[in-house]
C-alpha atoms as a PDB file:
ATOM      1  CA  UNK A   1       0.000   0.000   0.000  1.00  0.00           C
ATOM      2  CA  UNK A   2       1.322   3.575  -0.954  1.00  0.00           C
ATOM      3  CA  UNK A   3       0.634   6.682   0.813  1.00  0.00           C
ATOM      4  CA  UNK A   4      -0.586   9.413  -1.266  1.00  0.00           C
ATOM      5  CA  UNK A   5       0.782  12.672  -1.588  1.00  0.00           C
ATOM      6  CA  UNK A   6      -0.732  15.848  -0.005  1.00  0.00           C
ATOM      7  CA  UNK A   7      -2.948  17.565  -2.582  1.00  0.00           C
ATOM      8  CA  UNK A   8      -2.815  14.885  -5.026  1.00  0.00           C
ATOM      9  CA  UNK A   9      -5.554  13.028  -7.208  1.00  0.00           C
ATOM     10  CA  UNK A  10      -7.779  10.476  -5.365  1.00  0.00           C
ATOM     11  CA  UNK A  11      -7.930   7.318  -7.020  1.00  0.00           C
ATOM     12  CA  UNK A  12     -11.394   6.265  -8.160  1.00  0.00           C
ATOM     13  CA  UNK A  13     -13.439   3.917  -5.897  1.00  0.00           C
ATOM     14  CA  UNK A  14     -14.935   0.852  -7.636  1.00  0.00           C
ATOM     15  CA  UNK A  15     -18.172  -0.287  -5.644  1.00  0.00           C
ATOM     16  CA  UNK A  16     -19.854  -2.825  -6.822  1.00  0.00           C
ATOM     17  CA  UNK A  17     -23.722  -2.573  -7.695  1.00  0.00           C
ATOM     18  CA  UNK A  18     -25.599  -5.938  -7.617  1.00  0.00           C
ATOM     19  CA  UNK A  19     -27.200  -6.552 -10.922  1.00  0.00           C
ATOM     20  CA  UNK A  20     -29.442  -9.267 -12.401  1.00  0.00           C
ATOM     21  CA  UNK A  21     -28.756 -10.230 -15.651  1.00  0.00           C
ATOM     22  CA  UNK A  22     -31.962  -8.458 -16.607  1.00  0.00           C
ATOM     23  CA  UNK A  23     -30.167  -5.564 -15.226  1.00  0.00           C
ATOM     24  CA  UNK A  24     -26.969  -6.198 -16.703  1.00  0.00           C
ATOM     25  CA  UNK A  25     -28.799  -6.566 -20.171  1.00  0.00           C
ATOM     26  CA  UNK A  26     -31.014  -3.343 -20.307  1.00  0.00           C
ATOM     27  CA  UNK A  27     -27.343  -1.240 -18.247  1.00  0.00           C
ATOM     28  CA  UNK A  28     -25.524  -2.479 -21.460  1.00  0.00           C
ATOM     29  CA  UNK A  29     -28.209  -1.437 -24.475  1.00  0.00           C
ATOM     30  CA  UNK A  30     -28.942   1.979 -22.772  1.00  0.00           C
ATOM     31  CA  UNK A  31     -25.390   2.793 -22.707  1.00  0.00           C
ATOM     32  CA  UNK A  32     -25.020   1.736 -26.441  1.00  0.00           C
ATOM     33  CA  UNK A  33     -27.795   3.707 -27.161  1.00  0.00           C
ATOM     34  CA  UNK A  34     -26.789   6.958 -25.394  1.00  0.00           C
ATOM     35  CA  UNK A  35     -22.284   6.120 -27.006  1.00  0.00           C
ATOM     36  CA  UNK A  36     -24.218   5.656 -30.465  1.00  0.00           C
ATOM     37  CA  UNK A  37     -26.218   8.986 -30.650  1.00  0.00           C
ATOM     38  CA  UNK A  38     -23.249  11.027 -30.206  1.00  0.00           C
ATOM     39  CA  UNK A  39     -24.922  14.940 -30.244  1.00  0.00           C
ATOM     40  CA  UNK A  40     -26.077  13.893 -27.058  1.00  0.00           C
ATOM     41  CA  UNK A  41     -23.007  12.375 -24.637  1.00  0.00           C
ATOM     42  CA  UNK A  42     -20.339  14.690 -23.683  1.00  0.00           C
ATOM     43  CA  UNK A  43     -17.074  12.902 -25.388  1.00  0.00           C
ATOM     44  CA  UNK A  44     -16.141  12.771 -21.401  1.00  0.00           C
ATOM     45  CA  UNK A  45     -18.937  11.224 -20.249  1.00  0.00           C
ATOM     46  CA  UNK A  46     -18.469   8.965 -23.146  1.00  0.00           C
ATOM     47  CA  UNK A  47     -15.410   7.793 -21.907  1.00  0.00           C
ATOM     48  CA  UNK A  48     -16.899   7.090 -18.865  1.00  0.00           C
ATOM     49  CA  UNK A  49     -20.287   5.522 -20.610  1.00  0.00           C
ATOM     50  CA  UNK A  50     -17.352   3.173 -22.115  1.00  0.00           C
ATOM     51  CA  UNK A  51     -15.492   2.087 -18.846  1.00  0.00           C
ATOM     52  CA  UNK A  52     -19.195   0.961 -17.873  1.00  0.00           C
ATOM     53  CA  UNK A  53     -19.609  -1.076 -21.088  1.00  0.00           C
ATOM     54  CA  UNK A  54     -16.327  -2.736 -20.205  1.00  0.00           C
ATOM     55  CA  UNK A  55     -16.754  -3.354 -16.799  1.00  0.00           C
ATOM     56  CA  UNK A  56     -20.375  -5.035 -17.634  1.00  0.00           C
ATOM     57  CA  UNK A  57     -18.247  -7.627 -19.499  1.00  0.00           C
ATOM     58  CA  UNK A  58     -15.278  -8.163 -16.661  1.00  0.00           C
ATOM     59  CA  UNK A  59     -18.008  -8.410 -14.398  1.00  0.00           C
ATOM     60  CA  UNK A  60     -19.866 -11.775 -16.360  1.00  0.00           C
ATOM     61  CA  UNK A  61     -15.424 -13.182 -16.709  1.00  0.00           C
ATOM     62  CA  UNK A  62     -15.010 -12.513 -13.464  1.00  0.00           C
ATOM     63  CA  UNK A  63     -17.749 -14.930 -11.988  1.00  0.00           C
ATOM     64  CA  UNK A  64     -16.912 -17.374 -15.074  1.00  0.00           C
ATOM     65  CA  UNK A  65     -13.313 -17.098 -13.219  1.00  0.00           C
ATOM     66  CA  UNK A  66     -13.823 -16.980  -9.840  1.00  0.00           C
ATOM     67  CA  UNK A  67     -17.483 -18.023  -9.248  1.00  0.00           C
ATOM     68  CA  UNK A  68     -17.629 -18.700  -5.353  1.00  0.00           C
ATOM     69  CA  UNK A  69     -17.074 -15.162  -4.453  1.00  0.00           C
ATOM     70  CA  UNK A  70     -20.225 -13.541  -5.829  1.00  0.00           C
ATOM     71  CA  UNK A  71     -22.359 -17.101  -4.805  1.00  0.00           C
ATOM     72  CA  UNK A  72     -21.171 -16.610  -1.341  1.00  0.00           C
ATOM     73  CA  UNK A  73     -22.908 -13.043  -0.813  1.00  0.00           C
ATOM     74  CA  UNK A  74     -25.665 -14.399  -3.371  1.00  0.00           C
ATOM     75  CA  UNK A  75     -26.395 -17.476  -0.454  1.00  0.00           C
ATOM     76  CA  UNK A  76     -25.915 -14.930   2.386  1.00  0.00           C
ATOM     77  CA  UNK A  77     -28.627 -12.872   0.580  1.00  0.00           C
ATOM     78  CA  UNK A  78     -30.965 -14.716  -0.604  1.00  0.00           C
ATOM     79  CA  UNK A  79     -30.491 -13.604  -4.249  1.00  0.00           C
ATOM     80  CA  UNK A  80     -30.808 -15.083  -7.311  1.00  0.00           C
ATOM     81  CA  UNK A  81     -28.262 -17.153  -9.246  1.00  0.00           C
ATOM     82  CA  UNK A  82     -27.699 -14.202 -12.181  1.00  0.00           C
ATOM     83  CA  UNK A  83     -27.091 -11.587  -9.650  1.00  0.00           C
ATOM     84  CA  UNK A  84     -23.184 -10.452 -10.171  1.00  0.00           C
ATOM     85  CA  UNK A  85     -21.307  -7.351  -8.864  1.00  0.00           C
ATOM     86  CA  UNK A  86     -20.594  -4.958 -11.142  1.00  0.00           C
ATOM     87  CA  UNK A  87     -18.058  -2.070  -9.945  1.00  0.00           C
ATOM     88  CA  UNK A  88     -18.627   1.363 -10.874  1.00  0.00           C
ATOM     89  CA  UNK A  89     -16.803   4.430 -10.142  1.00  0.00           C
ATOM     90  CA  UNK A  90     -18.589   7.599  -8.751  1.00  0.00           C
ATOM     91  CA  UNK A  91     -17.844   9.504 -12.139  1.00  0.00           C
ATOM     92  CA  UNK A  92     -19.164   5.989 -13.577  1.00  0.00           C
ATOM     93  CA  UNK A  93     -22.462   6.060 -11.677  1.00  0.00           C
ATOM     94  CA  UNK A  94     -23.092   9.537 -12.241  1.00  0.00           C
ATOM     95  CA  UNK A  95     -22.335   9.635 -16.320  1.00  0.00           C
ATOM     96  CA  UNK A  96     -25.058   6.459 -16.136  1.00  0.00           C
ATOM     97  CA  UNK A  97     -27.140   8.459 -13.642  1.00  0.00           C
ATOM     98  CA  UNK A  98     -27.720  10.899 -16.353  1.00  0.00           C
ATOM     99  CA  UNK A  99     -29.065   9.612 -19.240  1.00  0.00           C
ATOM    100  CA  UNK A 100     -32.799  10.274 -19.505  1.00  0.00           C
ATOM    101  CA  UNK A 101     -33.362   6.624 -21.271  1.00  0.00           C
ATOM    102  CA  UNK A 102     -32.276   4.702 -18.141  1.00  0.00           C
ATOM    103  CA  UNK A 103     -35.307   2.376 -16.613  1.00  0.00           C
ATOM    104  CA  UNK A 104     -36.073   3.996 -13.146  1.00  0.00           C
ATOM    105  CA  UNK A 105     -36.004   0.666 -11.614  1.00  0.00           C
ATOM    106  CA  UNK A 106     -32.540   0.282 -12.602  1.00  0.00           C
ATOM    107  CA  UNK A 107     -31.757   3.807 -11.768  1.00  0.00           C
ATOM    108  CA  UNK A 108     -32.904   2.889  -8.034  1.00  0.00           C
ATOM    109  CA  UNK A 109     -30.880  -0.368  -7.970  1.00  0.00           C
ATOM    110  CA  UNK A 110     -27.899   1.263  -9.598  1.00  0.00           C
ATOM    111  CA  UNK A 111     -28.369   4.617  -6.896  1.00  0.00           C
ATOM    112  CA  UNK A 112     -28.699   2.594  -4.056  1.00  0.00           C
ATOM    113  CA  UNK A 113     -26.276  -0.277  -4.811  1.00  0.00           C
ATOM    114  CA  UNK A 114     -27.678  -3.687  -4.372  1.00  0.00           C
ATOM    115  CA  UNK A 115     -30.853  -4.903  -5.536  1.00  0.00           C
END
């Protein structure tokens, strides 16, 4: 572990939001939606919008990987078998928290965390 220095950058904060596949699925085509019209997404947001696409897919290798980690908080929980993690930063969150096209029951689940 490294200290950082006084004044410096903060390194982003993954935190994972529980997603069903459902979830996962509808996440995925609103993003492509909002990275294919591009008058609309800020090219940083975009970026971000991206990142999100990309972790959507490390997040489905990661429990093809290492599947007992997500099925341990899945038993703990109660929830179903296609619930995975999916880690978001907070500039992340808030580039998906903005497009108008987003479901609001996703928009809760993705706002609050867990599902």
């Amino acid at each position: 572990m490294s200290a950082l220095a006084a004044g410096g950058s903060v390194p982003d904060v993954l935190v994972p939001r529980w997603l069903t596949a459902d979830d996962r699925e509808q996440l995925a085509a609103v993003v492509r939606d909002a990275l294919a019209d591009t008058t609309v997404v800020h090219p940083v947001t975009a970026v971000h919008l991206s990142d999100v696409l990309t972790e959507l897919s490390v997040a489905a290798a990661r429990d093809a990987v290492w599947p007992r980690a997500a099925a341990r908080v899945r038993r703990v929980t109660g929830w179903g078998a296609d619930v995975l993690p999916v880690r978001l930063s907070a500039r992340e969150l808030a580039s998906v928290l903005t497009l108008p096209a987003l479901p609001p029951g996703l928009r809760t689940a993705l706002d609050r965390g867990l599902r």
